[in-house]
Protein backbone atom coordinates (compact mmCIF):
# COMPACT_ATOMS: atom_id res chain seq x y z
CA UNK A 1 -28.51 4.80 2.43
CA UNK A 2 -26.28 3.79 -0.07
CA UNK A 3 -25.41 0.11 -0.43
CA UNK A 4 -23.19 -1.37 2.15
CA UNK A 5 -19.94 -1.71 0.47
CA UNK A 6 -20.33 1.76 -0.59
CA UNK A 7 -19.72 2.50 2.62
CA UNK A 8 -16.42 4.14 4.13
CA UNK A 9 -15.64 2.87 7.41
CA UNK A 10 -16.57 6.07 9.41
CA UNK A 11 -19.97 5.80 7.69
CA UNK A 12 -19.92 2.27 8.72
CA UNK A 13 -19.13 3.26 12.43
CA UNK A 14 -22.21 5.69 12.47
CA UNK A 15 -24.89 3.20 11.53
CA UNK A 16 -23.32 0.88 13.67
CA UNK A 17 -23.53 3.76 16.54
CA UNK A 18 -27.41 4.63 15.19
CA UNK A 19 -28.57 0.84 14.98
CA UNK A 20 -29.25 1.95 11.77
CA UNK A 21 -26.92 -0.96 10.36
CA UNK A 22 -25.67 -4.03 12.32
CA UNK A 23 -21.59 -5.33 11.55
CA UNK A 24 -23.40 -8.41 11.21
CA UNK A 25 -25.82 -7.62 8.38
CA UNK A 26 -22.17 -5.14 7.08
CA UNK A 27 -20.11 -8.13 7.47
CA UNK A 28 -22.70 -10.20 4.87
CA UNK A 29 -22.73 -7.71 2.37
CA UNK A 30 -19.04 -7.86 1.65
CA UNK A 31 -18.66 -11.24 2.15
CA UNK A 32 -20.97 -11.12 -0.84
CA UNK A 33 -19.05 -8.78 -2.77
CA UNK A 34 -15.97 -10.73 -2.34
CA UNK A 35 -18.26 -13.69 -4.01
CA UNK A 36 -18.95 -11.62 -6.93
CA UNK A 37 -15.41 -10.17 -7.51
CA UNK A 38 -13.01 -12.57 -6.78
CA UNK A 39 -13.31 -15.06 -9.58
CA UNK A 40 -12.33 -12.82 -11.50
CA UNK A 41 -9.47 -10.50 -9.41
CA UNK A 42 -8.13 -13.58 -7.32
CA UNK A 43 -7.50 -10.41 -4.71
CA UNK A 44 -7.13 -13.06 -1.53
CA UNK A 45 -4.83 -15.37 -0.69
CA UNK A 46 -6.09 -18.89 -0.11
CA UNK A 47 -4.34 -20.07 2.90
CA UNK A 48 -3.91 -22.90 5.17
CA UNK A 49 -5.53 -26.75 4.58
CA UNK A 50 -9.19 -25.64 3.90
CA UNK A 51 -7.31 -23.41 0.92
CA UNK A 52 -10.34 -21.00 1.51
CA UNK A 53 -10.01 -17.21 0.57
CA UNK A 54 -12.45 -16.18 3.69
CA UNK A 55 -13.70 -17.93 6.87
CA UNK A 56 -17.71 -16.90 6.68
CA UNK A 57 -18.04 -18.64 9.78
CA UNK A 58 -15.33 -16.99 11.91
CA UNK A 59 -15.91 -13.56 9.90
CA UNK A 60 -19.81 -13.21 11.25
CA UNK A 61 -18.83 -14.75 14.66
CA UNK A 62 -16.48 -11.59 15.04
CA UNK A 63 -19.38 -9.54 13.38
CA UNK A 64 -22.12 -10.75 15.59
CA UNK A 65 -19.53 -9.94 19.03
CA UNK A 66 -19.12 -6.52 17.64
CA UNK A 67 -22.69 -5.67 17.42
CA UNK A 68 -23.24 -7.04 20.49
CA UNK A 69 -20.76 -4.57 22.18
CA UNK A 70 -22.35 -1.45 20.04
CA UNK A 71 -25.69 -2.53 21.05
CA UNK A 72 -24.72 -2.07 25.15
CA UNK A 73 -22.47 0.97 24.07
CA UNK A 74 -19.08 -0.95 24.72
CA UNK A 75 -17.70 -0.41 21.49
CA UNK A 76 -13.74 -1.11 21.55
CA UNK A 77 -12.57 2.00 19.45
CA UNK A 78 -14.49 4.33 16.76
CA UNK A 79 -13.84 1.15 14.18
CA UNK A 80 -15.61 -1.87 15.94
CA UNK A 81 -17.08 -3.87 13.87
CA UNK A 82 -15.48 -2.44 10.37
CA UNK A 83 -14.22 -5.22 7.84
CA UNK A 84 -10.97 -4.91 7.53
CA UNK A 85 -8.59 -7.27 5.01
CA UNK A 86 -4.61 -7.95 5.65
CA UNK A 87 -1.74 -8.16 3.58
CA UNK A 88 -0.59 -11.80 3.65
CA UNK A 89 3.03 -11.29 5.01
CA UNK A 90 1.21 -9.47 7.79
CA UNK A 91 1.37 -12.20 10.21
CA UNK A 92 -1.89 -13.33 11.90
CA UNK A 93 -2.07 -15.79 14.24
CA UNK A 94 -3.18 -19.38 13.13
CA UNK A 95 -2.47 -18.23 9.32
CA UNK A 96 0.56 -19.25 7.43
CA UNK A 97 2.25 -16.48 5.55
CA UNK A 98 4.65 -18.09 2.66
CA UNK A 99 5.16 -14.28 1.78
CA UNK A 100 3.58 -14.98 -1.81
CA UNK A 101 6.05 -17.52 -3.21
CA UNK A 102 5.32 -21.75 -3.51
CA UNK A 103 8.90 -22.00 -1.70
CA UNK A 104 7.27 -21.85 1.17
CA UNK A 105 3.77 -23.33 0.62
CA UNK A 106 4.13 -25.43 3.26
CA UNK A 107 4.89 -22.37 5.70
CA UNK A 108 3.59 -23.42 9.41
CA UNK A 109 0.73 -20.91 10.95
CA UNK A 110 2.02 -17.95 13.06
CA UNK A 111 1.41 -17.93 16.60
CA UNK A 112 0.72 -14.51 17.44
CA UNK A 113 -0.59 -11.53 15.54
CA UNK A 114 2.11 -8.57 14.22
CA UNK A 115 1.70 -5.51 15.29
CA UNK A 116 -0.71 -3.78 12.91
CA UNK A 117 -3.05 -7.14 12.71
CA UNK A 118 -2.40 -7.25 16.53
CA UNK A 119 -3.83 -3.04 16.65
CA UNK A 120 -7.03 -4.27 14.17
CA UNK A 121 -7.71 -6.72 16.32
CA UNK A 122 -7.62 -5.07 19.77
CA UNK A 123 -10.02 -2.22 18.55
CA UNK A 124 -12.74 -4.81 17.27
CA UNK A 125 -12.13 -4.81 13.35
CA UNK A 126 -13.49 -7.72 11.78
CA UNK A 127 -11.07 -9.46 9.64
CA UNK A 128 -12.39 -11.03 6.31
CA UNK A 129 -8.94 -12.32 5.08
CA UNK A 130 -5.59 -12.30 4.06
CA UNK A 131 -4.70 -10.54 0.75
CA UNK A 132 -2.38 -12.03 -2.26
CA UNK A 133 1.09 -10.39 -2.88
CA UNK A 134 4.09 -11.38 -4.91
CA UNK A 135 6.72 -13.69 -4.47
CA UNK A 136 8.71 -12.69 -1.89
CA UNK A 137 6.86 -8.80 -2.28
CA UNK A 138 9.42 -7.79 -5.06
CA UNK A 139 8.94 -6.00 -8.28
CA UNK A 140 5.56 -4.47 -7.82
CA UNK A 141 3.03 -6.38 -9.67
CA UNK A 142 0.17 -8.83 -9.11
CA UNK A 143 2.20 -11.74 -9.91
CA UNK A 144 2.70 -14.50 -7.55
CA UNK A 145 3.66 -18.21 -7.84
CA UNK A 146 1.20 -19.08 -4.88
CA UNK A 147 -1.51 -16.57 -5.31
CA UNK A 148 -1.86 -16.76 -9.40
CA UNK A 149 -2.44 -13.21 -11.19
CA UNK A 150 -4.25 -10.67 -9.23
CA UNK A 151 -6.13 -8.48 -11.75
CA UNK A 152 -7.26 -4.77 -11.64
CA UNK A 153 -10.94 -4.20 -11.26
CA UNK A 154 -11.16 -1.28 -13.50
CA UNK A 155 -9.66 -3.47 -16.23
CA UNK A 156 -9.17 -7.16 -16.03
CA UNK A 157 -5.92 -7.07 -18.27
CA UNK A 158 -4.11 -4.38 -16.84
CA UNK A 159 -1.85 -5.06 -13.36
CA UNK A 160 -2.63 -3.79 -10.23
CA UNK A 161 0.82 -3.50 -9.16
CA UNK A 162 2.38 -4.66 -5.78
CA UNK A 163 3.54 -5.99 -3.96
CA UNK A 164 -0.20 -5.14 -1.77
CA UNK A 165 -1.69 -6.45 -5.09
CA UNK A 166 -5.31 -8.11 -3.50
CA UNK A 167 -5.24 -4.81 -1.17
CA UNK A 168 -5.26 -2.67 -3.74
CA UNK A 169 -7.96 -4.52 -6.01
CA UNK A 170 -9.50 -5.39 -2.81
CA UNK A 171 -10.21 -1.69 -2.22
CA UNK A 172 -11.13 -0.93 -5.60
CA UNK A 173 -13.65 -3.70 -5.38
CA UNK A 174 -15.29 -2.30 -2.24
CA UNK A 175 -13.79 -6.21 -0.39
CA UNK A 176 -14.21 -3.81 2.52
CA UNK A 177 -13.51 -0.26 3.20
CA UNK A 178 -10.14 -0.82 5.14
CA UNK A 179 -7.17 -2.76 4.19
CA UNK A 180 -3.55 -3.30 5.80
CA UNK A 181 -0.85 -3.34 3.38
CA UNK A 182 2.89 -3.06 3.30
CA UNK A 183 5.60 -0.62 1.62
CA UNK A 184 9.51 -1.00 1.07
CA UNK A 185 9.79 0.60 -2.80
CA UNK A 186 6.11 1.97 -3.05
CA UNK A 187 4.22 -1.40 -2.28
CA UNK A 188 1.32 0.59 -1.14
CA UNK A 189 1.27 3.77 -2.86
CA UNK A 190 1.86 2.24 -6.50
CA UNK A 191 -1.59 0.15 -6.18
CA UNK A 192 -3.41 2.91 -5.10
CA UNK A 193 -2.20 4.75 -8.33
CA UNK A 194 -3.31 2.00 -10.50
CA UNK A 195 -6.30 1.00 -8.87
CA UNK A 196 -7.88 3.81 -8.11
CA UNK A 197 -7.68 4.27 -4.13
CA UNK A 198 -5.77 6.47 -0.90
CA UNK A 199 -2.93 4.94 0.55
CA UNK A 200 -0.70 6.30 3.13
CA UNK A 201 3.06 5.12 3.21
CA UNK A 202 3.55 6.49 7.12
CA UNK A 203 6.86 7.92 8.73
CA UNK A 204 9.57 4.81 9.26
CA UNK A 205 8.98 3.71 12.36
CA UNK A 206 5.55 5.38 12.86
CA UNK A 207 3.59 1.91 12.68
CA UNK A 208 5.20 -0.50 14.72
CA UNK A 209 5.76 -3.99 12.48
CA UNK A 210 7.46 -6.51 12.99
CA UNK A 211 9.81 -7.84 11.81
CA UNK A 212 11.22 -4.24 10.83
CA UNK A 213 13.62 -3.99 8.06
CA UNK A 214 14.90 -0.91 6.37
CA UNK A 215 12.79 1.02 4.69
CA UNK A 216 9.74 -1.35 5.25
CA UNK A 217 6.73 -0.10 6.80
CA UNK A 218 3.20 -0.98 6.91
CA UNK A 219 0.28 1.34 6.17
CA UNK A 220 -3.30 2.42 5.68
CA UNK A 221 -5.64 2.07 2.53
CA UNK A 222 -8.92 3.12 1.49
CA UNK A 223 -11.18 4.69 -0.70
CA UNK A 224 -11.20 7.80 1.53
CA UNK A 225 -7.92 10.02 2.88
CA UNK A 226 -11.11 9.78 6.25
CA UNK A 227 -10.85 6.28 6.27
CA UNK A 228 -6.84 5.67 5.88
CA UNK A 229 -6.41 8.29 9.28
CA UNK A 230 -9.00 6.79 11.41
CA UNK A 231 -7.11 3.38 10.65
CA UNK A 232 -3.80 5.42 11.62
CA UNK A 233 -5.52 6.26 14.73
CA UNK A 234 -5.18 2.22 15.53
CA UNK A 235 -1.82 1.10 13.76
CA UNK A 236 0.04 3.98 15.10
CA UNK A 237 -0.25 2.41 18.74
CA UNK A 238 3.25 1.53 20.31
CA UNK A 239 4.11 -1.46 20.52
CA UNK A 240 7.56 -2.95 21.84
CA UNK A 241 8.22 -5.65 19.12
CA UNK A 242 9.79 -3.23 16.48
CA UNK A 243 12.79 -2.11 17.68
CA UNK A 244 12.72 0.71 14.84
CA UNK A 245 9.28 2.38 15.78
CA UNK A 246 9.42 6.21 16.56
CA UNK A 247 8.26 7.07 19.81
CA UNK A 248 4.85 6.80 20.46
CA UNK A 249 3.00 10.63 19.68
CA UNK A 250 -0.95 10.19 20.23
CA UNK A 251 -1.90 12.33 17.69
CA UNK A 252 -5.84 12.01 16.58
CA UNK A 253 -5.34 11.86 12.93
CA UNK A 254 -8.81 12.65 12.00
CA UNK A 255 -9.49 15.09 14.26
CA UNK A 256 -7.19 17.80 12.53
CA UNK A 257 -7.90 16.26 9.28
CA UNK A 258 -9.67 18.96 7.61
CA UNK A 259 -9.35 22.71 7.39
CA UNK A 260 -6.09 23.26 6.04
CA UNK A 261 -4.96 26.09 4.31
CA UNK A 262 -2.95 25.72 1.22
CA UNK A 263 -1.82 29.70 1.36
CA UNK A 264 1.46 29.80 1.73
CA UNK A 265 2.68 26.53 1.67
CA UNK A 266 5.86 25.79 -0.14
CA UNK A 267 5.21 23.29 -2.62
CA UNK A 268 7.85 21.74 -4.76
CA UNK A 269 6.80 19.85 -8.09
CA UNK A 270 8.73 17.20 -9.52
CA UNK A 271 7.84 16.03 -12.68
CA UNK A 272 10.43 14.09 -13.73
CA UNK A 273 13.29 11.84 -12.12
CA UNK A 274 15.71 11.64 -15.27
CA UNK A 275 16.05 8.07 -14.16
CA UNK A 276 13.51 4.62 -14.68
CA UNK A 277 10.84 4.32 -17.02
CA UNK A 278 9.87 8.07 -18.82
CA UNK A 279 6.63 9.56 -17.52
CA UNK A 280 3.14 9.12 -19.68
CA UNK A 281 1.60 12.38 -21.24
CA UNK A 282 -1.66 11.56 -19.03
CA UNK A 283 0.19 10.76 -15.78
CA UNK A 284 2.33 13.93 -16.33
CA UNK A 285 -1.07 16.04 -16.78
CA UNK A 286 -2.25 15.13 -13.67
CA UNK A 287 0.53 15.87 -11.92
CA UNK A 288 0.55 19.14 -13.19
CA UNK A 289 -3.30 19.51 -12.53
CA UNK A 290 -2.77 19.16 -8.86
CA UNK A 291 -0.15 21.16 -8.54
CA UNK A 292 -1.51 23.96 -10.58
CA UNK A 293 -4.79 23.59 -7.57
CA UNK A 294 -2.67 23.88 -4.89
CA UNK A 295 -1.56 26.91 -6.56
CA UNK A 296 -4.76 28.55 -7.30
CA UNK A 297 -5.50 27.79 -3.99
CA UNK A 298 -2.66 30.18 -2.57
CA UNK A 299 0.36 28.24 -2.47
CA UNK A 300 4.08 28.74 -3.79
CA UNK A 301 4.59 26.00 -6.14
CA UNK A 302 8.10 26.07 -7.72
CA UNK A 303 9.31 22.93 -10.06
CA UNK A 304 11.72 20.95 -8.78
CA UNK A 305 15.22 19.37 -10.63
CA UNK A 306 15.26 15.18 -10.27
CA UNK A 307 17.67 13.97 -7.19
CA UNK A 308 18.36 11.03 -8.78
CA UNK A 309 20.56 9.59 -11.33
CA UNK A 310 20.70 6.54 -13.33
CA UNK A 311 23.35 5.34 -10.85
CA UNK A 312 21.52 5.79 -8.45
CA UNK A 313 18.83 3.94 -9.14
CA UNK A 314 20.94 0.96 -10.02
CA UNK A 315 22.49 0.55 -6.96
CA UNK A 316 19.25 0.75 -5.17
CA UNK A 317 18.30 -2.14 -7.42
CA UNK A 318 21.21 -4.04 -6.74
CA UNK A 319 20.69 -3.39 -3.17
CA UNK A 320 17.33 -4.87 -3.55
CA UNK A 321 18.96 -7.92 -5.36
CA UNK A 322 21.57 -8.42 -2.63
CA UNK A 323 19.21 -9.13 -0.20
CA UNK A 324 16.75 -11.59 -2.26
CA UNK A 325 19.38 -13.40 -3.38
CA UNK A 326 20.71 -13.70 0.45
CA UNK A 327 17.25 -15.39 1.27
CA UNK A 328 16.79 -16.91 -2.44
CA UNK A 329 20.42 -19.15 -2.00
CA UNK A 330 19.61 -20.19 1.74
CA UNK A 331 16.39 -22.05 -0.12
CA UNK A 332 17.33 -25.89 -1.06
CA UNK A 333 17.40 -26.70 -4.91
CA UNK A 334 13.62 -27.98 -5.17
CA UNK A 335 12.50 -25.13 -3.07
CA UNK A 336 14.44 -22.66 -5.42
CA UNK A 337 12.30 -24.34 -8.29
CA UNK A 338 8.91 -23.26 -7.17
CA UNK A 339 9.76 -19.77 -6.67
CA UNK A 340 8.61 -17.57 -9.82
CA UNK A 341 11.41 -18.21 -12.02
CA UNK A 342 10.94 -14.28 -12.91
CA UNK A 343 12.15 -13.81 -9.18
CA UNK A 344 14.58 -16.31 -9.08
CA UNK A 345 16.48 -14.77 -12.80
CA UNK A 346 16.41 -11.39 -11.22
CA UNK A 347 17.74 -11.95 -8.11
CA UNK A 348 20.59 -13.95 -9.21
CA UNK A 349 21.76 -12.98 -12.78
CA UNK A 350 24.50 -10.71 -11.03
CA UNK A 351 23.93 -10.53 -7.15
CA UNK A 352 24.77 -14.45 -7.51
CA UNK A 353 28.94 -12.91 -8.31
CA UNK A 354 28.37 -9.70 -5.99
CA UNK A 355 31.84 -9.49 -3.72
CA UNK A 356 31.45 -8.14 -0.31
CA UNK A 357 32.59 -4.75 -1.45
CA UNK A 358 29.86 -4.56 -4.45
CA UNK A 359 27.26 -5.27 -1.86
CA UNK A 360 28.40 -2.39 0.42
CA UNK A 361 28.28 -0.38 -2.59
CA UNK A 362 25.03 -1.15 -3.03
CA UNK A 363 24.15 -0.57 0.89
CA UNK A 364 26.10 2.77 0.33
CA UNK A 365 23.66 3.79 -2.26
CA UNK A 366 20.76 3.45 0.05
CA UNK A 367 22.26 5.57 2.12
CA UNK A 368 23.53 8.24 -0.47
CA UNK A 369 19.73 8.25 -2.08
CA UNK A 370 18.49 8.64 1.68
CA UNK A 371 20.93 12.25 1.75
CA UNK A 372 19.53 13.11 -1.61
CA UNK A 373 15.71 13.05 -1.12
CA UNK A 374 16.03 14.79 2.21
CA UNK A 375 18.12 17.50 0.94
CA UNK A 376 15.77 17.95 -1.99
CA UNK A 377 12.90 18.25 0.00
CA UNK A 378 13.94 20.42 2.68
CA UNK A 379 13.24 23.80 1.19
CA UNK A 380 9.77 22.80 0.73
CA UNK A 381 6.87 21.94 3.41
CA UNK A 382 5.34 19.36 0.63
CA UNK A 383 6.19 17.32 -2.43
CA UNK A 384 3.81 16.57 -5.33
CA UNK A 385 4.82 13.89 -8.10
CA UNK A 386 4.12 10.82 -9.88
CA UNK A 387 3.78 7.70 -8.13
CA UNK A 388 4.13 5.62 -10.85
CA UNK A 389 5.23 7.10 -14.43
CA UNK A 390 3.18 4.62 -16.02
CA UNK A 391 -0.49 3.33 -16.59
CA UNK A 392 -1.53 -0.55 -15.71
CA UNK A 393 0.49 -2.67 -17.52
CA UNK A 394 -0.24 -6.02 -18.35
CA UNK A 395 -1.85 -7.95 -15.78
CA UNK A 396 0.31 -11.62 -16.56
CA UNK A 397 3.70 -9.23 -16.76
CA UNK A 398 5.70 -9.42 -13.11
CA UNK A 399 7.26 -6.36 -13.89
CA UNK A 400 6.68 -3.65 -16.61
CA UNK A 401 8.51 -4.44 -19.66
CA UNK A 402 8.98 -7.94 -18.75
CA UNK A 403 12.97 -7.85 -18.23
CA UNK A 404 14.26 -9.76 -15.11
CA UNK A 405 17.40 -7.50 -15.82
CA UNK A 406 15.69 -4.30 -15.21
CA UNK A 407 13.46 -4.75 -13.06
CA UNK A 408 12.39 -1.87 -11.07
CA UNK A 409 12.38 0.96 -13.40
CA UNK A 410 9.19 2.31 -12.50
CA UNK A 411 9.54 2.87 -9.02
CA UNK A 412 12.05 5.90 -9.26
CA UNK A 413 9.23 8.30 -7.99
CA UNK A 414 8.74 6.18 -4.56
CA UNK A 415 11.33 4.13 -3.98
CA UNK A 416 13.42 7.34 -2.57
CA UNK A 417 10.92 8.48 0.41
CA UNK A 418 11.29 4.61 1.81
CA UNK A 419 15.08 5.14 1.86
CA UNK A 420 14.94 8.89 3.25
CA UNK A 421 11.68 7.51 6.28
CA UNK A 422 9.33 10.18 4.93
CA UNK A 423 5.90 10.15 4.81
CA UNK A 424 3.97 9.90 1.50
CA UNK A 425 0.86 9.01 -0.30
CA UNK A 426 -0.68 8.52 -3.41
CA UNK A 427 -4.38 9.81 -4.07
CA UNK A 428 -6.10 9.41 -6.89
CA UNK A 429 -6.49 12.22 -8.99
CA UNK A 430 -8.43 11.55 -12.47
CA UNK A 431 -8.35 8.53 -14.90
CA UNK A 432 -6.65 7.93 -18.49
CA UNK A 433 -8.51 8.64 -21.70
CA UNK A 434 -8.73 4.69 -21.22
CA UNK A 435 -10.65 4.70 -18.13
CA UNK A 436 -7.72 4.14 -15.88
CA UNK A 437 -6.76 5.16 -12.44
CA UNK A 438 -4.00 8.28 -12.67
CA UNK A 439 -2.84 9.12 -8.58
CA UNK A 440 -0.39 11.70 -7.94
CA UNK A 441 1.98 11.57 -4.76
CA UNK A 442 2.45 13.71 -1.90
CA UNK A 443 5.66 13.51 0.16
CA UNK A 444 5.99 15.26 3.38
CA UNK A 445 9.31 16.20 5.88
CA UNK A 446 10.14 13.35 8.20
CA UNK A 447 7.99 12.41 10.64
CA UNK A 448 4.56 14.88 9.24
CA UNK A 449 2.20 12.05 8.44
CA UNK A 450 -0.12 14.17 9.68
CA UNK A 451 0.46 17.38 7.48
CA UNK A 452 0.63 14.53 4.52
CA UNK A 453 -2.51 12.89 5.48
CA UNK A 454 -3.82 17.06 5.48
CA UNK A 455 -2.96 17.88 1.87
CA UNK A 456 -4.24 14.84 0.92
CA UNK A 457 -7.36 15.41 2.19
CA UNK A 458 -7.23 19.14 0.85
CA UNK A 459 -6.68 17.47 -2.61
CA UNK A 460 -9.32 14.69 -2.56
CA UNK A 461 -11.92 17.89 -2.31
CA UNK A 462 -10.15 19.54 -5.44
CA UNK A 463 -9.60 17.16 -7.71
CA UNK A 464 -11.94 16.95 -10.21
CA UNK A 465 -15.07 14.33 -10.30
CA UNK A 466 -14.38 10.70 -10.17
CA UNK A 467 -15.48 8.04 -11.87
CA UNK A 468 -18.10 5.46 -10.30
CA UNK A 469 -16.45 2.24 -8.73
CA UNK A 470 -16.26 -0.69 -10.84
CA UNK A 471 -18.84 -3.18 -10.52
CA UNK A 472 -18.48 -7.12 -11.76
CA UNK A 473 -19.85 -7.88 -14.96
């Protein structure tokens, strides 16, 4: 057997189904790993009085009830047992959630569970913490002014990006083999790309969350495209809270996982958005390498022309801006000071003088970029791009290039399929001549998280070898 936190989750569930491996004696060995990493990541948020990253006590309590149930063959879904971590400004009940920033250090504990900790929960998963993010989850970096700097795994000075910063290096790090994280400009899929892992930004609406907001969803990550749809199997369960969520389709994700045939699938290839930060040699090789498989594989690949403009782009950002500002200004003076003055300078250099009509300009963008990425995908049954046009950038930068005036220039490539509610995911495809992680992205129709999470999984057995997962030093 390999060691422990080598394990994917399904793996996990066997040995767990075999005897061959307790949750209890699973549950130890990553609460280990997280003792060897996270001195040096800072992947978990230290919550509450105790200001403790992980609750051994209450983790192998949850373990020990789990392998109790496996061992009378009660298990509560496929995933009993599996460690799972959670985004911080995923509620869970009896856990604060200042949503990254000191403005709200002194947040009071939820009282309930949201809906995707509430869907862990139910089927058994044993929690082993919360997971550090960014003030207020904005501009996509491992930055945070309650958390500190979350660092990449492969390479302590390069960011992980956010804003599911500790999920991502979490994942990397083998914390556990599932993690919960959340996605309103590519908060999910850009950490995958630069560490290393699968995540799945779902269908709007598909995993019930709460409280909903446009373009916001919550989703799967993991090592494995396996892993991320057995979780989807759990987080896709209806629940009544989000007033946005899709109707409830109980589709077994993993059960039509494989076997998909690429031959004759319309593929359209993007390699460039002619708007944000240009794309890197390496990152545009890869892109190219994947599509160029799909094609050898049988399908119709045809390049596609960039949907969005400069223009764009800004008033998506400004969109962005109107609404942290909104929450940034209801915040008294010496609450304003402790959030990251990064945050703070962005949000208000012009949002601060927006008139009403300049912020429905800015709403109007959202929805004219929602027209635009449907109407560019249509003629296609899948997308393949970037995720991120860069590598990792500086670990201590909140933003690449460090300019609370431009902000968000490298999330051209993602920040469209929250706006338009389509599914897509980044999977790691090779690594930089430098050792780090490249993913590409792959964007399906409205409402085919399934068909994405297919491809995907037709990918991760075409792309080419993969590096070994970083260890500590």
């Amino acid at each position: 057997m390999a060691a422990i936190h080598e394990l994917a989750a399904l793996e996990l569930a066997a040995h767990f189904a075999s005897g061959a491996l307790s949750p209890a004696e699973a549950a130890r060995a990553f609460l280990a790993r997280i003792e060897a990493w996270e001195p040096r990541l800072n992947a978990m948020a230290r919550l509450g009085r105790s200001g403790a990253a992980v609750n051994p006590a209450g983790v192998m309590a949850a373990a020990r009830a789990a392998e109790t149930r496996w061992r009378a063959k009660q298990p509560l879904s496929p995933l009993d047992g599996v460690p799972v971590t959670i985004k911080e400004n995923i509620y869970t009940r009896g856990d604060p959630s200042p949503i990254g920033t000191r403005a709200n250090e002194d947040a009071a504990p939820q009282a309930e569970d949201a809906p995707p900790a509430a869907r862990v929960r139910e089927a058994g998963c044993v929690v082993l913490g919360k997971t550090a993010m960014p003030d207020y989850g904005m501009l996509s970096s491992g930055v945070s002014s309650m958390h500190g700097i979350t660092r990449n795994p492969w390479k302590l000075d390069r960011n992980t990006s956010g804003s599911s910063s500790g999920a991502g290096a979490a994942a990397a790090a083998g914390y556990a083999p599932l993690h919960l994280g959340t996605d309103i400009g590519g908060s999910v899929r850009l950490p995958a790309t630069h560490c290393g892992i699968f995540a799945l930004k779902p269908s709007l609406g598909r995993v019930p969350i709460y409280p909903p907001y446009i373009g916001r969803v919550a989703g799967p990550m993991a090592r494995t495209v396996a892993d991320s749809a057995a979780l989807m199997n759990l987080l896709a369960r209806p629940d009544a809270r989000d007033f946005m969520s899709l109707p409830y389709d109980a589709a077994d994700y993993t059960a039509s996982l494989d076997g998909l045939d690429p031959r004759g699938l319309r593929i359209g290839y993007l390699p460039e958005m002619k708007a944000g930060l240009p794309v890197h040699p390496e990152v545009r090789a890869a892109t190219l390498a994947a599509a160029r498989a799909l094609e050898a594989a049988g399908a119709k690949v045809e390049e596609m022309k960039s949907f969005l403009s400069v223009e764009l782009l800004d008033g998506v950002a400004r969109f962005f801006e109107a609404r942290s500002y909104s929450d940034f200004a209801q915040l008294s003076a010496e609450r304003q000071a402790k959030v990251l003055p990064f945050i703070a300078e962005w949000c208000t250099w012009r949002a601060k003088e927006f008139t009403g009509r300049e912020v429905f300009s800015a709403y109007s963008a959202y929805v004219a970029l929602r027209e635009a990425a449907v109407k560019a995908c249509q003629p296609y049954d899948f997308v393949v791009s970037p995720v991120s046009p860069i590598l990792p950038y500086d670990a201590e930068l909140p933003c690449p290039g460090n300019d609370p005036h431009n902000a968000l220039p490298h999330i051209a490539f993602t920040v469209p399929y929250n706006m338009s509610e389509q599914p897509a995911a980044s999977l790691n495809w090779t690594c930089s001549s430098d050792g780090l992680p490249i993913g590409v992205q792959v964007i399906g129709r409205r409402f085919d998280d399934a068909g994405v999470l297919r491809l995907c999984r037709a990918l991760e057995q075409m792309r080419p070898a993969q590096r070994a997962w970083p260890e500590p030093a």
